[in-house]
C-alpha atoms as a PDB file:
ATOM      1  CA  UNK A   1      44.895  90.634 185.155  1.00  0.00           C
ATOM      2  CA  UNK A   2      43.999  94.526 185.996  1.00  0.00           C
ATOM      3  CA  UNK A   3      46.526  94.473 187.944  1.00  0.00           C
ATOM      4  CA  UNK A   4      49.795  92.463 188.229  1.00  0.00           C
ATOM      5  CA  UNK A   5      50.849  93.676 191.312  1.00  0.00           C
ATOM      6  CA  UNK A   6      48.181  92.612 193.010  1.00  0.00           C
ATOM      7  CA  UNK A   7      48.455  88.977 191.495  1.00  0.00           C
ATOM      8  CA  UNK A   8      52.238  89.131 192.650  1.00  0.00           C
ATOM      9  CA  UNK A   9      51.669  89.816 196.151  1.00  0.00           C
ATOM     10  CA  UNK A  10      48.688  87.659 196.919  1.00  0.00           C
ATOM     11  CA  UNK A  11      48.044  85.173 199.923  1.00  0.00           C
ATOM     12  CA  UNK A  12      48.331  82.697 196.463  1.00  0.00           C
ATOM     13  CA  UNK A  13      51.170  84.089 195.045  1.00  0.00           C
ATOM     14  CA  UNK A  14      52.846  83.090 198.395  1.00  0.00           C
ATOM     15  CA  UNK A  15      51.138  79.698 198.578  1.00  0.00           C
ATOM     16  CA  UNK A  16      52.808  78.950 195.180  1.00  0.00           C
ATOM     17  CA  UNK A  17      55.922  79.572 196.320  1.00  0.00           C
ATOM     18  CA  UNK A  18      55.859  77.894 198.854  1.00  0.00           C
ATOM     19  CA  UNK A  19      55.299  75.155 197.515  1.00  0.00           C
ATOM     20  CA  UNK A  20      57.991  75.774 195.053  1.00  0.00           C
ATOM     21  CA  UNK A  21      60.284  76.153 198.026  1.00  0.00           C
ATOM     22  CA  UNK A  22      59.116  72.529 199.350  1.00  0.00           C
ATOM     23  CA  UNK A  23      59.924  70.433 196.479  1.00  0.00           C
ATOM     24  CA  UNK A  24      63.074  72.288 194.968  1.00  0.00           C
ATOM     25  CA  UNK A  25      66.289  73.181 195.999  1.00  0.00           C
ATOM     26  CA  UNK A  26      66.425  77.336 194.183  1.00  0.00           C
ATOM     27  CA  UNK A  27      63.250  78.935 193.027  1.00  0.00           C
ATOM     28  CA  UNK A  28      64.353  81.868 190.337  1.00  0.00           C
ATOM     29  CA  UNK A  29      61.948  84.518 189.479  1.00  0.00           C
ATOM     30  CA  UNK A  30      62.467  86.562 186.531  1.00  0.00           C
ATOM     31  CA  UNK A  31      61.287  89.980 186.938  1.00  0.00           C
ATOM     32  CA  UNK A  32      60.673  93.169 184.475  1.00  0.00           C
ATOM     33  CA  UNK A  33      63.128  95.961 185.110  1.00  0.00           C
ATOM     34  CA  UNK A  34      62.636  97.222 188.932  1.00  0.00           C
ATOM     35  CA  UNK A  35      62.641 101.016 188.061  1.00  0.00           C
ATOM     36  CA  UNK A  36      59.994 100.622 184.886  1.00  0.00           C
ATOM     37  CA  UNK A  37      57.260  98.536 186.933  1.00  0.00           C
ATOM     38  CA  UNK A  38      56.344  97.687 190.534  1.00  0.00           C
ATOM     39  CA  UNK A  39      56.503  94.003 189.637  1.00  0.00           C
ATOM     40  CA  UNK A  40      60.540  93.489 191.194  1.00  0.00           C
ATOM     41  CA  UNK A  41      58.971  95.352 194.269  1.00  0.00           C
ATOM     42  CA  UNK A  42      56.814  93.409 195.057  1.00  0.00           C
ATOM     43  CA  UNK A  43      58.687  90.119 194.577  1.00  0.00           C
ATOM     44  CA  UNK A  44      61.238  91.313 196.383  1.00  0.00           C
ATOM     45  CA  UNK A  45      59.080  90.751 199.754  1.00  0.00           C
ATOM     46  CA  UNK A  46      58.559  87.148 198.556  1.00  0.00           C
ATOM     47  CA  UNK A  47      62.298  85.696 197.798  1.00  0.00           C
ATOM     48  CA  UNK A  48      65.107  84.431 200.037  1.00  0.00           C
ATOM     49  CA  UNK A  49      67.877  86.928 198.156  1.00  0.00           C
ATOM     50  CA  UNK A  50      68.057  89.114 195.047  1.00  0.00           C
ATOM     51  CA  UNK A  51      70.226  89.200 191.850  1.00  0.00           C
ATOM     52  CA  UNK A  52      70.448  92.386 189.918  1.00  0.00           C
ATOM     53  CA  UNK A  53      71.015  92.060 185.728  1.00  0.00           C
ATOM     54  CA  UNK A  54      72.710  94.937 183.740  1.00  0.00           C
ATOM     55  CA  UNK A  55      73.567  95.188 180.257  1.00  0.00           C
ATOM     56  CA  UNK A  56      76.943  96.380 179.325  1.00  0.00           C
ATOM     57  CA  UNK A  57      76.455  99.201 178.103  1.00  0.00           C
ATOM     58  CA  UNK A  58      73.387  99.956 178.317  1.00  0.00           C
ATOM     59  CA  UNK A  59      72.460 100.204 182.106  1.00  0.00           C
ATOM     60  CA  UNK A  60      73.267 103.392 183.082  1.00  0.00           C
ATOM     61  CA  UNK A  61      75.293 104.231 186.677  1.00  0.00           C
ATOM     62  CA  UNK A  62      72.839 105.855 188.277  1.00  0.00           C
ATOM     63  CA  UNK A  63      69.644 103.649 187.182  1.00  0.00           C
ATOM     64  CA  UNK A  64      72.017 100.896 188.821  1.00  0.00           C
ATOM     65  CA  UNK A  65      72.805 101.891 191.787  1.00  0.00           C
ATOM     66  CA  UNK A  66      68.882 103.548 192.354  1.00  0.00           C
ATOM     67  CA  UNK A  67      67.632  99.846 191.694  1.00  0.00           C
ATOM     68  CA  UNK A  68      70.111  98.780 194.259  1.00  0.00           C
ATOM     69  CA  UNK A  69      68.621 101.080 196.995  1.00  0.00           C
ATOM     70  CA  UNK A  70      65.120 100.443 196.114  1.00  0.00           C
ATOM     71  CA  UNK A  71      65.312  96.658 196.170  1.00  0.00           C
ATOM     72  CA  UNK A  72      67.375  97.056 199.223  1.00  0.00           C
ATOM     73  CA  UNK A  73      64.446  98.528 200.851  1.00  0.00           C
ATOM     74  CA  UNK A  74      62.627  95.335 201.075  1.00  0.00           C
ATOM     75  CA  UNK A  75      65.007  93.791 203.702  1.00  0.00           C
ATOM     76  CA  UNK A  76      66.563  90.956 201.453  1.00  0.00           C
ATOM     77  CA  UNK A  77      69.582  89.943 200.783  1.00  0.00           C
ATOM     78  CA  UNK A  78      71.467  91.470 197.310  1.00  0.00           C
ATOM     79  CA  UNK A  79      73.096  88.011 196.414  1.00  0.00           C
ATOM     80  CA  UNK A  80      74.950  89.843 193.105  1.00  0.00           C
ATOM     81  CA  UNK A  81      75.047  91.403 190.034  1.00  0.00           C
ATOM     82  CA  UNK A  82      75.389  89.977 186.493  1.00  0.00           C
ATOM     83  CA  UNK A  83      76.609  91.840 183.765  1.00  0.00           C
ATOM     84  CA  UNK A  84      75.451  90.299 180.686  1.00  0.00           C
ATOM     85  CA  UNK A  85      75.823  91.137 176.737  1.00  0.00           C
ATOM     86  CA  UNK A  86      79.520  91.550 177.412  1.00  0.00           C
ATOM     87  CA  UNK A  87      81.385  91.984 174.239  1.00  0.00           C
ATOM     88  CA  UNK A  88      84.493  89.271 173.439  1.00  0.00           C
ATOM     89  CA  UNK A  89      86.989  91.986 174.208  1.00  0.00           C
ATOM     90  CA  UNK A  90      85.767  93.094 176.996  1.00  0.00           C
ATOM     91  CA  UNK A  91      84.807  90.039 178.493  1.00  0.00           C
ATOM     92  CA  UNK A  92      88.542  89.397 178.791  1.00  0.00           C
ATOM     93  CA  UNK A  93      88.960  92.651 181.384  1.00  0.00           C
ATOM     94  CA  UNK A  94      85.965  91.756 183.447  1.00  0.00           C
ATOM     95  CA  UNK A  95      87.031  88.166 183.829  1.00  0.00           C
ATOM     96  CA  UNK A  96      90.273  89.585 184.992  1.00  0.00           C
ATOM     97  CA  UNK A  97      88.960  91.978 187.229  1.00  0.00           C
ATOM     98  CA  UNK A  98      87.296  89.462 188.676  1.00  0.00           C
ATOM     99  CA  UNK A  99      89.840  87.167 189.643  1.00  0.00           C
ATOM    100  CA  UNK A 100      93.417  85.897 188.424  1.00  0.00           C
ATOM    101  CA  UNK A 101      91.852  82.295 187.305  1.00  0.00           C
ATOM    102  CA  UNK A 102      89.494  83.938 185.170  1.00  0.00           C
ATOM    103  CA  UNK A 103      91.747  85.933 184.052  1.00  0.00           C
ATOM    104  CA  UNK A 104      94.430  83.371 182.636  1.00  0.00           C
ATOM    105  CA  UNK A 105      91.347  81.737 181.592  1.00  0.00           C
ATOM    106  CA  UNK A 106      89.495  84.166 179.651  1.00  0.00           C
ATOM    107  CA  UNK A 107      94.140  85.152 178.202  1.00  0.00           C
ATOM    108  CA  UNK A 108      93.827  81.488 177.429  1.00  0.00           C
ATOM    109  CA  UNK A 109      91.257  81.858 174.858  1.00  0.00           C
ATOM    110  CA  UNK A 110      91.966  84.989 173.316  1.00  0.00           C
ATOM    111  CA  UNK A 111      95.599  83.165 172.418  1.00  0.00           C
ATOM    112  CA  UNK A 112      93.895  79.864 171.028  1.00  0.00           C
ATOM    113  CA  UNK A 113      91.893  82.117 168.450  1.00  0.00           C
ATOM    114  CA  UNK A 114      95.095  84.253 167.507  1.00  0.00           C
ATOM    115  CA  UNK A 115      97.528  83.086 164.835  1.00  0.00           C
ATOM    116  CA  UNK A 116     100.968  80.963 166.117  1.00  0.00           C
ATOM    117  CA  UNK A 117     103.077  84.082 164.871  1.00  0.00           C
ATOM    118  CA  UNK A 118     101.269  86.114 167.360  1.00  0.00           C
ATOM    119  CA  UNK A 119     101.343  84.365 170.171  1.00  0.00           C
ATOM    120  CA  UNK A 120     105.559  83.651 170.216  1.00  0.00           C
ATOM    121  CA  UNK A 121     105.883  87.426 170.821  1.00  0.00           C
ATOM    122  CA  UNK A 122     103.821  87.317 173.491  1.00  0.00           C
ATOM    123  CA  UNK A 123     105.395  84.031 175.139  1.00  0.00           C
ATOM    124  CA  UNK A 124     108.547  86.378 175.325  1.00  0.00           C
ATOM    125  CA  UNK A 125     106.782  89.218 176.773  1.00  0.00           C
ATOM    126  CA  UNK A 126     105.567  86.783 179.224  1.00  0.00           C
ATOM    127  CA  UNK A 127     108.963  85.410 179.818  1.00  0.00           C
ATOM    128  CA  UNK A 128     110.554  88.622 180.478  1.00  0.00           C
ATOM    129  CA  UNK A 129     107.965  89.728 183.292  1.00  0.00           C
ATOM    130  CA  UNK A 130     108.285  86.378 184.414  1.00  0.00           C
ATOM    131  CA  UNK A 131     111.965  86.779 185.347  1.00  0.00           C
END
């Protein structure tokens, strides 16, 4: 179409969803980046709640937090943020900052994959904070 954002926030764009709403439980729409095109804008007036993606790494700070604000505009809800493209290591500290079960989970894993060797000295270090 000419233009998209039209299409997006049509009387039929609505009727769609609607009727997406009436036969299923969670409707997601995917949505190009908020700050490149008017596209998240728009949908924005459309959906229940919002979830914000960043790439680690990539997404800058600012350009974050601005997409925050300008989604935030349209009234709904900010359900979250997902970091994705986390790298191994680091996936380990953001599981952690998360939440202690994550944590031990994510600790879990990163022994499994290191040799036995390895892991005794750190059964002792963990013994010794333990006490």
């Amino acid at each position: 179409p000419p233009n998209p954002s039209e299409l997006l926030g049509s009387a039929r764009m609505q009727e769609v969803l609607d009727r997406l709403r009436n036969r299923f439980d969670i409707v997601l729409l995917d949505s190009p980046p908020a700050l490149v095109v008017t596209d998240a804008s728009v949908l924005s007036t459309l959906v229940d709640g919002l979830v914000v993606v960043a790439r680690a790494g990539k997404t800058r700070r600012g350009a974050l937090r601005a997409t925050i604000e300008e989604l935030a505009q349209s009234g709904r809800p900010i359900a979250g943020v997902i970091l994705n493209r986390v790298a191994g290591r680091e996936a380990g500290y953001y599981y952690y900052a998360y939440g202690r079960a994550y944590g031990d989970d994510a600790r879990a894993e990163e022994e499994a994959r290191r040799p036995a060797q390895s892991r005794e000295a750190d059964d002792v270090d963990t013994a010794v904070e333990a006490s």
